[in-house]
C-alpha atoms as a PDB file:
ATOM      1  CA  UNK A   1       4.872 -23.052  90.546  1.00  0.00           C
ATOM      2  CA  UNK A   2       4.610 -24.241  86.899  1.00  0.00           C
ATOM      3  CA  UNK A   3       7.715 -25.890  85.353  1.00  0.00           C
ATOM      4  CA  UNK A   4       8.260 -24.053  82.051  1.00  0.00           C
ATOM      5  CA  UNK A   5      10.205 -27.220  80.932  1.00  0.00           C
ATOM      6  CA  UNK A   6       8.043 -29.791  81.708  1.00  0.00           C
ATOM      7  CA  UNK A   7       6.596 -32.210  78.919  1.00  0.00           C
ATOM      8  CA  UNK A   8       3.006 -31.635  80.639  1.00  0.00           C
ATOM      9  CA  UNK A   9       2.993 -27.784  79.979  1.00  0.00           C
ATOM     10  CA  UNK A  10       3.788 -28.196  76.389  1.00  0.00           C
ATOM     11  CA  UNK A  11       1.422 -31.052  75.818  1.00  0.00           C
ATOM     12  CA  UNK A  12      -1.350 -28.973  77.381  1.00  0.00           C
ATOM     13  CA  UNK A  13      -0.419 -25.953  75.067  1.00  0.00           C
ATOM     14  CA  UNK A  14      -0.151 -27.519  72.366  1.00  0.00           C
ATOM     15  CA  UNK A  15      -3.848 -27.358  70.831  1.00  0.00           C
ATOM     16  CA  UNK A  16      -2.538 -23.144  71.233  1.00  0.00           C
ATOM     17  CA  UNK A  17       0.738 -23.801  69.560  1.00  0.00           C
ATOM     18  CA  UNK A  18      -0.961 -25.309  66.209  1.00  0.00           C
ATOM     19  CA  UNK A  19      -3.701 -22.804  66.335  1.00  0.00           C
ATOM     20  CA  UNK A  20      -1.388 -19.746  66.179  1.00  0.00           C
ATOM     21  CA  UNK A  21       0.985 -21.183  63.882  1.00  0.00           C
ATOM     22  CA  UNK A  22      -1.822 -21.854  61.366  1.00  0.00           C
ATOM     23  CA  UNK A  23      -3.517 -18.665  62.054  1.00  0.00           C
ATOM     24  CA  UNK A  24      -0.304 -17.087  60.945  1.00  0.00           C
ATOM     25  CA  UNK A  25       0.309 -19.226  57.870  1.00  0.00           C
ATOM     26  CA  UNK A  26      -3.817 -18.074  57.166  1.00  0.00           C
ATOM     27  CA  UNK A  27      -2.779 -14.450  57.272  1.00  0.00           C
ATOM     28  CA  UNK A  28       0.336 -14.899  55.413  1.00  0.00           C
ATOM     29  CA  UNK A  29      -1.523 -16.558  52.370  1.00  0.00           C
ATOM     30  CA  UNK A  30      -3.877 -14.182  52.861  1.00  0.00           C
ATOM     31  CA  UNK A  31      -1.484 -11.533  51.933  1.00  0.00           C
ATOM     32  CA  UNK A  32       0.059 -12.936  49.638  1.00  0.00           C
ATOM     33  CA  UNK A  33      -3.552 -13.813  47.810  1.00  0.00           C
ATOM     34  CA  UNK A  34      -4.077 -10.133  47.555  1.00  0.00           C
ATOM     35  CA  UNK A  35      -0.862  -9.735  45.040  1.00  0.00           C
ATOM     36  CA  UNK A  36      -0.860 -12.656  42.899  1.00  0.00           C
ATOM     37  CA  UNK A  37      -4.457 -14.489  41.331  1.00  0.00           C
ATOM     38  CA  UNK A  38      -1.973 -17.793  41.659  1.00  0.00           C
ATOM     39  CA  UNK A  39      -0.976 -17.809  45.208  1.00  0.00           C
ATOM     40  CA  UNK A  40      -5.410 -17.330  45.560  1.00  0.00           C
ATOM     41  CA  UNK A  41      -5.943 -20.549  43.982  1.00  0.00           C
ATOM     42  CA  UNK A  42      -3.308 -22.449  46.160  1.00  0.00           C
ATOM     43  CA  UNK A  43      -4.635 -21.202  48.946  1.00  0.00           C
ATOM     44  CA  UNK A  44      -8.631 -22.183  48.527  1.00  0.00           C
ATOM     45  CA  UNK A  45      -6.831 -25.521  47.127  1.00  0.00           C
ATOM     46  CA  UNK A  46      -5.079 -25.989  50.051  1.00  0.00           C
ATOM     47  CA  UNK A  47      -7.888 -24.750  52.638  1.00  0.00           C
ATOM     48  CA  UNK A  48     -10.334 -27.505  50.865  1.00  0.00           C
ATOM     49  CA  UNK A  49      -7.855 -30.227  50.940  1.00  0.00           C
ATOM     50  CA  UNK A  50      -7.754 -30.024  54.671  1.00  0.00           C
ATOM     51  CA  UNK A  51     -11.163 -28.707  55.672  1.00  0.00           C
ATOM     52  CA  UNK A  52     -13.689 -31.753  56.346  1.00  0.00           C
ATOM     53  CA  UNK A  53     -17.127 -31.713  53.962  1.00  0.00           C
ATOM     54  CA  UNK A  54     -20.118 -32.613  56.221  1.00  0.00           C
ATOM     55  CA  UNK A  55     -22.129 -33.910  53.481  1.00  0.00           C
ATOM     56  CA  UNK A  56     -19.685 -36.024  52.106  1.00  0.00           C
ATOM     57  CA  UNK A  57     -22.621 -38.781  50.999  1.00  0.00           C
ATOM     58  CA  UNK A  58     -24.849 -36.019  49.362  1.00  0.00           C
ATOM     59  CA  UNK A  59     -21.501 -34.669  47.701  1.00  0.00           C
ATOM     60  CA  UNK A  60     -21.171 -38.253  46.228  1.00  0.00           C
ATOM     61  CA  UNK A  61     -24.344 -38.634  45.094  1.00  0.00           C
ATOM     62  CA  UNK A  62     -24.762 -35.478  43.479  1.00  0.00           C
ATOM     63  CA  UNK A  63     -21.125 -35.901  41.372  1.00  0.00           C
ATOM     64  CA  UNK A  64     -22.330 -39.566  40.125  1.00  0.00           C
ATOM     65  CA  UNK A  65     -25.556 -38.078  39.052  1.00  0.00           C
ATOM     66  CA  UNK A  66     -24.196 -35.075  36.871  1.00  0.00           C
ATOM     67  CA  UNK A  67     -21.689 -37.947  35.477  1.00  0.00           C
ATOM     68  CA  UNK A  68     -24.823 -39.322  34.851  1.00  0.00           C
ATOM     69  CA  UNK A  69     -26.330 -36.542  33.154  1.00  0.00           C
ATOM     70  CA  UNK A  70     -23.197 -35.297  31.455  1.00  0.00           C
ATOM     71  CA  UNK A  71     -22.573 -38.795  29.781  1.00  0.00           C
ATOM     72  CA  UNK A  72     -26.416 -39.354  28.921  1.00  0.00           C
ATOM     73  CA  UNK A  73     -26.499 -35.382  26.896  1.00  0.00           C
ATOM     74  CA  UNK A  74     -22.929 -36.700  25.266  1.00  0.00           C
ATOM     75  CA  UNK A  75     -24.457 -39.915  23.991  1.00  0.00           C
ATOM     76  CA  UNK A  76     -27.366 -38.052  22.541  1.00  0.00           C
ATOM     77  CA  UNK A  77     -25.280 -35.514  20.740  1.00  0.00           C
ATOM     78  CA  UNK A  78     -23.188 -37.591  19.220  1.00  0.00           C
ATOM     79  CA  UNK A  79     -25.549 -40.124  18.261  1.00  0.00           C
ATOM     80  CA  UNK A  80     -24.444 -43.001  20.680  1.00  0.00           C
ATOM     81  CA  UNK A  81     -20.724 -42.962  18.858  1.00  0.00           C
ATOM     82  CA  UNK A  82     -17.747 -41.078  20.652  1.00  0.00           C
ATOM     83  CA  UNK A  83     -15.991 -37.882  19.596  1.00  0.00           C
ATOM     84  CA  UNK A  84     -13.748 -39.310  17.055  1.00  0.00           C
ATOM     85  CA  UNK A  85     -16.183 -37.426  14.299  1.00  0.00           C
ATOM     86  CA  UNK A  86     -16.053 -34.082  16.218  1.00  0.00           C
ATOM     87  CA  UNK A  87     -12.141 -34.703  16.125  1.00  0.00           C
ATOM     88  CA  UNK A  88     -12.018 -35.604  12.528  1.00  0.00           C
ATOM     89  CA  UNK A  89     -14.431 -32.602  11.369  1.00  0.00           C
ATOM     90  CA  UNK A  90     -11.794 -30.180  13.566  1.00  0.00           C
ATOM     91  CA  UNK A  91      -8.446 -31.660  11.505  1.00  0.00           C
ATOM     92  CA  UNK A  92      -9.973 -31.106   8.363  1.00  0.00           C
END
């Protein structure tokens, strides 16, 4: 017979444990998603945070290049100089 207290049966139910308690914690956010745009964002925040990317390298590689691009399209409108004349031009 199986010893309900024994270390081994928890250890070996223990994958189930932290399944079910997340599933629950899912379903709660879930709910709680539906009623308030806030709680939504936290939620997809907190599911990327701990969800692994696959492409990690090509994720990498495609934020240095729009950096890239981004800085290159700044430098052009602005002449090479930095935003201190946009600034100025918005005071006055």
């Amino acid at each position: 017979m199986i010893d309900l207290f024994s270390y081994e049966f928890y250890l070996a139910l223990a994958p189930w444990f932290v399944f079910a308690g997340l599933s629950v914690i899912g379903v709660l956010l879930m709910k709680l998603a539906k009623k308030r745009r806030g709680i939504a964002i936290a939620f997809a925040v907190f599911v990327q945070m701990f969800s692994p990317d696959p492409f990690v390298e090509k994720t990498i590689a495609m934020v240095v290049s729009e950096k890239r691009a981004i800085k290159k399209q700044q430098e052009e409108d602005n002449g090479g100089k930095g935003t201190t004349k946009k600034r100025l031009q918005k005071l006055e």
